[in-house]
PDB file of N, CA and C in Angstrom:
ATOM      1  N   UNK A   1       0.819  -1.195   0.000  1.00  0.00           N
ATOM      2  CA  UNK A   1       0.000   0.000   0.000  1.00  0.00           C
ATOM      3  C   UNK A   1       0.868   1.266   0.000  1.00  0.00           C
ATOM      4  N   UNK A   2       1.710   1.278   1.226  1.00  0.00           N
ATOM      5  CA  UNK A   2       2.754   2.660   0.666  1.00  0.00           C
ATOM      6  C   UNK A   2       3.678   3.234  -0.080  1.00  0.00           C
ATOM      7  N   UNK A   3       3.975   1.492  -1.173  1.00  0.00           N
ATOM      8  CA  UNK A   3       4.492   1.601  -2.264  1.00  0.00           C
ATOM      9  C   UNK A   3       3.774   2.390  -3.457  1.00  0.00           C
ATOM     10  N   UNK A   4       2.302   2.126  -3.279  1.00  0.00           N
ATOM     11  CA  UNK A   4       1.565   2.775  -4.555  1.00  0.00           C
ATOM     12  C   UNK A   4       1.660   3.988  -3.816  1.00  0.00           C
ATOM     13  N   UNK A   5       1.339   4.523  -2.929  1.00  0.00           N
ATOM     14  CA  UNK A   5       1.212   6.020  -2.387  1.00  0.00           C
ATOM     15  C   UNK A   5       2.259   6.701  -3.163  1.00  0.00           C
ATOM     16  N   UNK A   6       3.893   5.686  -2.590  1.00  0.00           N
ATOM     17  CA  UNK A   6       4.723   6.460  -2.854  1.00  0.00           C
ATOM     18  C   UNK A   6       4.749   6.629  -4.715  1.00  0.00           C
ATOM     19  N   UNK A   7       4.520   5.738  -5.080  1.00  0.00           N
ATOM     20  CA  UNK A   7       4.255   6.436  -6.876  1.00  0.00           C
ATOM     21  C   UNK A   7       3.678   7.064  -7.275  1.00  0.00           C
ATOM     22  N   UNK A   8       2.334   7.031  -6.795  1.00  0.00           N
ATOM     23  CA  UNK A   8       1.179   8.589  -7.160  1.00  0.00           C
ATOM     24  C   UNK A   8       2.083   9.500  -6.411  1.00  0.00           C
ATOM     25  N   UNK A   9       2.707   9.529  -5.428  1.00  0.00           N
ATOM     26  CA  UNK A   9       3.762  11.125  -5.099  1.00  0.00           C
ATOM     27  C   UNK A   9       3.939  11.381  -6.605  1.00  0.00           C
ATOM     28  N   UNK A  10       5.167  10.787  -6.730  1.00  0.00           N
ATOM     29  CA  UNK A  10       5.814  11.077  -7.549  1.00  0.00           C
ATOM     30  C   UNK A  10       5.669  11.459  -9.183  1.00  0.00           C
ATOM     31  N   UNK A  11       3.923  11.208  -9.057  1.00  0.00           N
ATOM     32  CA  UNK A  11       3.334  11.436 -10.895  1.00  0.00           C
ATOM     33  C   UNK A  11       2.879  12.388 -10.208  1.00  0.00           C
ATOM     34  N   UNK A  12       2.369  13.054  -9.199  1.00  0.00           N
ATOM     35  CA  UNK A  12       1.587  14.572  -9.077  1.00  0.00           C
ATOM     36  C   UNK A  12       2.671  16.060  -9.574  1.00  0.00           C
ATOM     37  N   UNK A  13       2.145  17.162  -9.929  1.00  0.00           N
ATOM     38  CA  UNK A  13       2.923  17.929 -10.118  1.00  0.00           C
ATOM     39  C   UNK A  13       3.632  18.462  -8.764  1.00  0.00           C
ATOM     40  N   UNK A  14       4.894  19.193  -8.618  1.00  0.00           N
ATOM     41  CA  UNK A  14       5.144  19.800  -7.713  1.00  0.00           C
ATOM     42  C   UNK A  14       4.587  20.678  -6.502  1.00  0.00           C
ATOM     43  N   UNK A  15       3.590  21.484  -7.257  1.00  0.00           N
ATOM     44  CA  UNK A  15       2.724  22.432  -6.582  1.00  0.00           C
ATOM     45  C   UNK A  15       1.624  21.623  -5.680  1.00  0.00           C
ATOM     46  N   UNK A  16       1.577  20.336  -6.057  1.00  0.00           N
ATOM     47  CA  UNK A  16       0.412  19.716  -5.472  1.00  0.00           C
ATOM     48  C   UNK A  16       0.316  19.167  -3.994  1.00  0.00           C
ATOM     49  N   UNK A  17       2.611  19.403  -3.820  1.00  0.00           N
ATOM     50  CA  UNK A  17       2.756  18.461  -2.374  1.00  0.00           C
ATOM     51  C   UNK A  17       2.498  20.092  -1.266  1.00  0.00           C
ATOM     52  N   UNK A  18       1.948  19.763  -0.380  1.00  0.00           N
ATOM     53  CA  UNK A  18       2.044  20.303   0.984  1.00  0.00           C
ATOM     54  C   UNK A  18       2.899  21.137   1.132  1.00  0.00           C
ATOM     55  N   UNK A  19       2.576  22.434   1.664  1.00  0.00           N
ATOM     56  CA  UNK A  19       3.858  23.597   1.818  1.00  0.00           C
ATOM     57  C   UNK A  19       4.601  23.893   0.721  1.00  0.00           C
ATOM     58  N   UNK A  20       4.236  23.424  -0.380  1.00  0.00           N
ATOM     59  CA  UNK A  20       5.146  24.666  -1.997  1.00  0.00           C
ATOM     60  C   UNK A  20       4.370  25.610  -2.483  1.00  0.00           C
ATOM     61  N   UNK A  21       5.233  26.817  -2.388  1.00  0.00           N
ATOM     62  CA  UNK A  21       4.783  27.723  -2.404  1.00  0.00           C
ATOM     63  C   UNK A  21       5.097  28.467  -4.021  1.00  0.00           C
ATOM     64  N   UNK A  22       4.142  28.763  -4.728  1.00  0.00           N
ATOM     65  CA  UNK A  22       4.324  28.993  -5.784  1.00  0.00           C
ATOM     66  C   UNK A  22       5.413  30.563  -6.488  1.00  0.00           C
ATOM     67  N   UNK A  23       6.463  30.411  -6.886  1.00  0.00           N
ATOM     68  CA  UNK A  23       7.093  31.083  -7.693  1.00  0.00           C
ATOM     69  C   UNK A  23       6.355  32.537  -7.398  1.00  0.00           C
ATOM     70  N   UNK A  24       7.051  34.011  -7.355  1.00  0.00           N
ATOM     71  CA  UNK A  24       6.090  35.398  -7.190  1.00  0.00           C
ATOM     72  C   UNK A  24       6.521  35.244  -9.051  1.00  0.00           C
ATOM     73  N   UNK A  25       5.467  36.587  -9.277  1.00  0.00           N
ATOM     74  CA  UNK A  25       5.311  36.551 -10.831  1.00  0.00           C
ATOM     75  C   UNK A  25       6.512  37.480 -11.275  1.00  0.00           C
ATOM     76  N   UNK A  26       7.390  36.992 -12.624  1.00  0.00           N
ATOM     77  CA  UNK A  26       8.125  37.374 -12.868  1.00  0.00           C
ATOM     78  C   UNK A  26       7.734  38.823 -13.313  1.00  0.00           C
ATOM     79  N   UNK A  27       6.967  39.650 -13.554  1.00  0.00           N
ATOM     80  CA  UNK A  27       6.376  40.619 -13.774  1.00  0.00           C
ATOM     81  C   UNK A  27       5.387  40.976 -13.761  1.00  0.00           C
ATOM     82  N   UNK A  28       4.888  42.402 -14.119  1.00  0.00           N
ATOM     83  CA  UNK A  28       4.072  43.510 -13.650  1.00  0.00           C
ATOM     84  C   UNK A  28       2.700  42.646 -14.298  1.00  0.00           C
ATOM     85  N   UNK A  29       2.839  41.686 -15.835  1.00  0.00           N
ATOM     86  CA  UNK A  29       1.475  41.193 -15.934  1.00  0.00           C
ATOM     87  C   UNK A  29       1.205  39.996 -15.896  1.00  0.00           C
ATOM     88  N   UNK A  30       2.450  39.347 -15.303  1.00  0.00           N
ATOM     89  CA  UNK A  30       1.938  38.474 -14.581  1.00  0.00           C
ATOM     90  C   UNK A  30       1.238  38.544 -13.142  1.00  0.00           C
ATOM     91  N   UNK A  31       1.813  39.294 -12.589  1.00  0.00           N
ATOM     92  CA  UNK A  31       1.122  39.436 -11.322  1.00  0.00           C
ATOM     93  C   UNK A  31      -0.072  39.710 -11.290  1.00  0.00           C
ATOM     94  N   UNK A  32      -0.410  41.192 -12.422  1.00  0.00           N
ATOM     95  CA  UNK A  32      -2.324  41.091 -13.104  1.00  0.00           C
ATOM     96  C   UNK A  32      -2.549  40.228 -13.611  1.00  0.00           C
ATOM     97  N   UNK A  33      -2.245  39.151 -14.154  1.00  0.00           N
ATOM     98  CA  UNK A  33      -2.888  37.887 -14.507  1.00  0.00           C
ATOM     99  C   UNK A  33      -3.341  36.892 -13.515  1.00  0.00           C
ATOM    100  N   UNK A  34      -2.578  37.336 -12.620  1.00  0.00           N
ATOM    101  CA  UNK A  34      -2.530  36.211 -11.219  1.00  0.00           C
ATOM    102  C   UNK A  34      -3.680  37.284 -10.378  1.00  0.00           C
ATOM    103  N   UNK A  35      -4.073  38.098 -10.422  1.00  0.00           N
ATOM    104  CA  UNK A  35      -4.784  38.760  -9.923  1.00  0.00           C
ATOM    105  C   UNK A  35      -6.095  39.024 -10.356  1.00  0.00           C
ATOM    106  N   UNK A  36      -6.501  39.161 -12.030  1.00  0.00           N
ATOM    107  CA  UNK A  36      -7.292  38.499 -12.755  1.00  0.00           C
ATOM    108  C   UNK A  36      -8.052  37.070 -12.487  1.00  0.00           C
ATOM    109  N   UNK A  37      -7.179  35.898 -12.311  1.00  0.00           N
ATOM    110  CA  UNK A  37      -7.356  34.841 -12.400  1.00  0.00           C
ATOM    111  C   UNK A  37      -8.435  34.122 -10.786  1.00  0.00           C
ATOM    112  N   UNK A  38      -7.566  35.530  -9.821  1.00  0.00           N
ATOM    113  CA  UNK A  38      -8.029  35.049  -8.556  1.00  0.00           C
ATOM    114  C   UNK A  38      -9.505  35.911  -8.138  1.00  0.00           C
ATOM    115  N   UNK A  39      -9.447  36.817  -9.252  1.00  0.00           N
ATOM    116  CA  UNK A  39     -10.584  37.669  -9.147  1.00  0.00           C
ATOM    117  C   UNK A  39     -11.840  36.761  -9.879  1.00  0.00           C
ATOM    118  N   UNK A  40     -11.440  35.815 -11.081  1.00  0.00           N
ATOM    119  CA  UNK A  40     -12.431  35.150 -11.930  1.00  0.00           C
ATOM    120  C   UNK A  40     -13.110  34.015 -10.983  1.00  0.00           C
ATOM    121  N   UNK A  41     -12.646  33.606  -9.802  1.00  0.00           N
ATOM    122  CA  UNK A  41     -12.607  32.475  -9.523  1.00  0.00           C
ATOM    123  C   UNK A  41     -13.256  32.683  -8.569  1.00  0.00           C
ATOM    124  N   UNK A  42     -13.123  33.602  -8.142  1.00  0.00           N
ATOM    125  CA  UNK A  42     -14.343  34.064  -7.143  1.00  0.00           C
ATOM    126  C   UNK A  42     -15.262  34.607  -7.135  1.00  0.00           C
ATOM    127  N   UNK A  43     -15.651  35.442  -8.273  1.00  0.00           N
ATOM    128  CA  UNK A  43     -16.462  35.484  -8.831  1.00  0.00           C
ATOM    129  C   UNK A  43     -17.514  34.582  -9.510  1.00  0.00           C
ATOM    130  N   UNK A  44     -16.665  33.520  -9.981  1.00  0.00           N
ATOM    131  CA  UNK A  44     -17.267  32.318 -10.650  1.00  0.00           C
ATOM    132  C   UNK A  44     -17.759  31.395  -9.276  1.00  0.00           C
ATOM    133  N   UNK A  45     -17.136  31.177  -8.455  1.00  0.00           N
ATOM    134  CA  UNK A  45     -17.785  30.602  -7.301  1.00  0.00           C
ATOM    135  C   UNK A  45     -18.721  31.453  -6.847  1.00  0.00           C
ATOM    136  N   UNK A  46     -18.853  32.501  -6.512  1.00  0.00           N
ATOM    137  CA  UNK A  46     -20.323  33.344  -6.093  1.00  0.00           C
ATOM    138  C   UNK A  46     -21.158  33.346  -7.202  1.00  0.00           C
ATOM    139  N   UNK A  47     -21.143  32.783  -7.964  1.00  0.00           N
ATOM    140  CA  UNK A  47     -21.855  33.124  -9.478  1.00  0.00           C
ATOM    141  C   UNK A  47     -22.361  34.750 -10.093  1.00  0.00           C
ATOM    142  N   UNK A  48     -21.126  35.587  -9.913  1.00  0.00           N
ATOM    143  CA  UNK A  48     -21.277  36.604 -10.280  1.00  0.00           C
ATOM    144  C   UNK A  48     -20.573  37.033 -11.199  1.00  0.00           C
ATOM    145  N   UNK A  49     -19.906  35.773 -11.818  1.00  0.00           N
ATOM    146  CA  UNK A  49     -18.800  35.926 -12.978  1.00  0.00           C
ATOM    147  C   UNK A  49     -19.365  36.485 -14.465  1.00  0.00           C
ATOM    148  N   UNK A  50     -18.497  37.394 -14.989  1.00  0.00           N
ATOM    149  CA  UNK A  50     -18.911  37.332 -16.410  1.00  0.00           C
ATOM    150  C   UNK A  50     -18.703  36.393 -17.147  1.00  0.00           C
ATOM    151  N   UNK A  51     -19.205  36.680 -18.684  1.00  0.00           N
ATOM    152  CA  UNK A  51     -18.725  35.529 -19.849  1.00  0.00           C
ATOM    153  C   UNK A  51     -17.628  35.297 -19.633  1.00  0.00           C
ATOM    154  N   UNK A  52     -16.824  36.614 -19.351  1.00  0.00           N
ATOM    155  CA  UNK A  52     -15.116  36.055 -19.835  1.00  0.00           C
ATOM    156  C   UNK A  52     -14.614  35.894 -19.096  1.00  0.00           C
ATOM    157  N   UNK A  53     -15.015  36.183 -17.898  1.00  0.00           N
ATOM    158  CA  UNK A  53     -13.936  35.103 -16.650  1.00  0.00           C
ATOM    159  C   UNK A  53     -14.312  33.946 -16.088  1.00  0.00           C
ATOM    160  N   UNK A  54     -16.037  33.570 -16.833  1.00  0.00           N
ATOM    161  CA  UNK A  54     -16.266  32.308 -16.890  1.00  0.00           C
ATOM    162  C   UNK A  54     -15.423  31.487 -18.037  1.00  0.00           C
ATOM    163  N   UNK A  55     -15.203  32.022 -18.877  1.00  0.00           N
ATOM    164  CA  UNK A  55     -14.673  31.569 -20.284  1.00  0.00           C
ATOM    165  C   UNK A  55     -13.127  31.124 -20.180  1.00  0.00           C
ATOM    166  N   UNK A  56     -12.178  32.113 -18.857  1.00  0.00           N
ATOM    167  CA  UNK A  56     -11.003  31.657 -18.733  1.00  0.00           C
ATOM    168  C   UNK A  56     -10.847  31.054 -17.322  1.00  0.00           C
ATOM    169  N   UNK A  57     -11.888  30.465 -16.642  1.00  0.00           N
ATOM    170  CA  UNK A  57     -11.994  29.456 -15.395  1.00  0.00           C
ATOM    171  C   UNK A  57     -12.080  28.521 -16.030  1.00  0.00           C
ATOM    172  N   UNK A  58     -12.471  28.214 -17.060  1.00  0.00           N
ATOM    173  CA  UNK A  58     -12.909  26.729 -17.966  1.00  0.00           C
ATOM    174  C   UNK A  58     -11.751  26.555 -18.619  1.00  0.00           C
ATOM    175  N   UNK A  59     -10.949  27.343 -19.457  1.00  0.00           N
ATOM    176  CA  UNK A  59      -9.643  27.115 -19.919  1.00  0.00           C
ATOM    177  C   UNK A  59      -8.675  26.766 -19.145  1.00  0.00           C
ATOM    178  N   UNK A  60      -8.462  26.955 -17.474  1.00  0.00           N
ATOM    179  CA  UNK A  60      -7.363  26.710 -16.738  1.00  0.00           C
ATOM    180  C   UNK A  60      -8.150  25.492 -16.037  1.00  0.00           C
ATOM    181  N   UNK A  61      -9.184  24.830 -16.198  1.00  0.00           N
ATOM    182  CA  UNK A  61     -10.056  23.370 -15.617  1.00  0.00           C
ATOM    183  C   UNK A  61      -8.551  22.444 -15.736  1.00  0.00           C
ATOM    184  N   UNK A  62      -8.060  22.302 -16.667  1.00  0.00           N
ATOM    185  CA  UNK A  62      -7.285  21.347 -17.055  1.00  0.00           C
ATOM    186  C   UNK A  62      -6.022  21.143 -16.822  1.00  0.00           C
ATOM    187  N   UNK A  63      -5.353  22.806 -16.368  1.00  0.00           N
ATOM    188  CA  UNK A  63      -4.042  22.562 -16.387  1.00  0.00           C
ATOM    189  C   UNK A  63      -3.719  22.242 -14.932  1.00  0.00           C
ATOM    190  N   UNK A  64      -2.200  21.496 -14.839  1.00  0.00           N
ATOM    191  CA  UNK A  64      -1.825  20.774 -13.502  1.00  0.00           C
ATOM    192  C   UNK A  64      -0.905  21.929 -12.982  1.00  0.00           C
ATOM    193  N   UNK A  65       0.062  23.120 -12.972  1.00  0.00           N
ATOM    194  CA  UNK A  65       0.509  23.979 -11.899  1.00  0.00           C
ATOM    195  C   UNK A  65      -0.059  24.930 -12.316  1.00  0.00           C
ATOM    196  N   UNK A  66       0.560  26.197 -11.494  1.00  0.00           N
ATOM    197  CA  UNK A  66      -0.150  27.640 -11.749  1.00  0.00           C
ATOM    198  C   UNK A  66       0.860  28.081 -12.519  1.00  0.00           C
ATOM    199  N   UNK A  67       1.688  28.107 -13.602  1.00  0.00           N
ATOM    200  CA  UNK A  67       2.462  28.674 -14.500  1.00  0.00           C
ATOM    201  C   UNK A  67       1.326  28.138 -15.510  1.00  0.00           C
ATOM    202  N   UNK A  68       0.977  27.049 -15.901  1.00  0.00           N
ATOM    203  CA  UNK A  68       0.007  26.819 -17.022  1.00  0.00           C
ATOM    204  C   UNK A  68      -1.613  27.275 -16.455  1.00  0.00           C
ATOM    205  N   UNK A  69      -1.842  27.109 -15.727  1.00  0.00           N
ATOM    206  CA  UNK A  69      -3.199  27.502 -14.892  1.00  0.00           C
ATOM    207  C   UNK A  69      -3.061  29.366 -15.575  1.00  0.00           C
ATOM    208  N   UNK A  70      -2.218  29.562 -15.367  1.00  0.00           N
ATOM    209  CA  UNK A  70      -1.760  31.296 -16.058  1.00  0.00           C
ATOM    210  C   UNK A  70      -1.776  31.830 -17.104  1.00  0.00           C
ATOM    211  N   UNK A  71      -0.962  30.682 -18.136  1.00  0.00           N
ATOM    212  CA  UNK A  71      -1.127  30.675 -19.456  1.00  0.00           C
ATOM    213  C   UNK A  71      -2.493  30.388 -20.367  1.00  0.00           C
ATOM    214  N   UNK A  72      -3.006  29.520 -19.445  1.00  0.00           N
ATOM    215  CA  UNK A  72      -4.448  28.916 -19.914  1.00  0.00           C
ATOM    216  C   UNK A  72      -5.414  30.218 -19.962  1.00  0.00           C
ATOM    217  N   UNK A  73      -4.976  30.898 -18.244  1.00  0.00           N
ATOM    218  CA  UNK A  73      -6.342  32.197 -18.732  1.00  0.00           C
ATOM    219  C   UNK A  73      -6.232  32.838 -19.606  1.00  0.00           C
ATOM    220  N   UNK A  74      -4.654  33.633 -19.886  1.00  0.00           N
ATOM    221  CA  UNK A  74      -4.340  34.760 -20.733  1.00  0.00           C
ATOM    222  C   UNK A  74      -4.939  34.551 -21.836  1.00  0.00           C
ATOM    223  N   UNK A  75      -4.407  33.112 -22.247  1.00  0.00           N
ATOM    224  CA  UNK A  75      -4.788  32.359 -23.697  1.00  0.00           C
ATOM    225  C   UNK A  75      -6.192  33.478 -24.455  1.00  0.00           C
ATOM    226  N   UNK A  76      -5.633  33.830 -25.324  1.00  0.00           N
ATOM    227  CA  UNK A  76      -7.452  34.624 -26.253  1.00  0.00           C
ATOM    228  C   UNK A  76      -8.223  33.390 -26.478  1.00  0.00           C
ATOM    229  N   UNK A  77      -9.492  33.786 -26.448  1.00  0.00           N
ATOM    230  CA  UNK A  77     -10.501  32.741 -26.393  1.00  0.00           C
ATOM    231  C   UNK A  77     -10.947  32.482 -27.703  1.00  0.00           C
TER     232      UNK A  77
END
């Protein structure tokens, strides 16, 4: 049993173990993207989201850290 544990460790992404703390944004729009992203998401959980920050909560559904979770929102729709 703690053999399989220990292999699903090791297929999860980094960000996923306990206490990692994600990278600050290498710049001024990343950090508004990261600020964007955290604004969509809460919004989208209160259901007060627009189209388009419903539109880029659904694009980052998929990705596994927050460097692609990032890229996914920016992404044009």
């Amino acid at each position: 049993m703690i053999g399989s544990a220990e292999q699903r460790r090791h297929e999860e992404p980094e960000d996923a173990r306990r206490g990692w703390v994600a990278p600050a944004p290498a710049d001024a729009q990343e950090a508004a993207a990261d600020r964007a992203m955290a604004d969509a998401e809460r919004a989208v959980a209160s259901g007060t989201a627009s189209d388009e920050q419903r539109t880029g909560v659904h694009r980052m559904a998929g990705a596994r850290t927050h460097e692609q979770r990032r890229a996914a929102y920016r992404r044009a729709g």
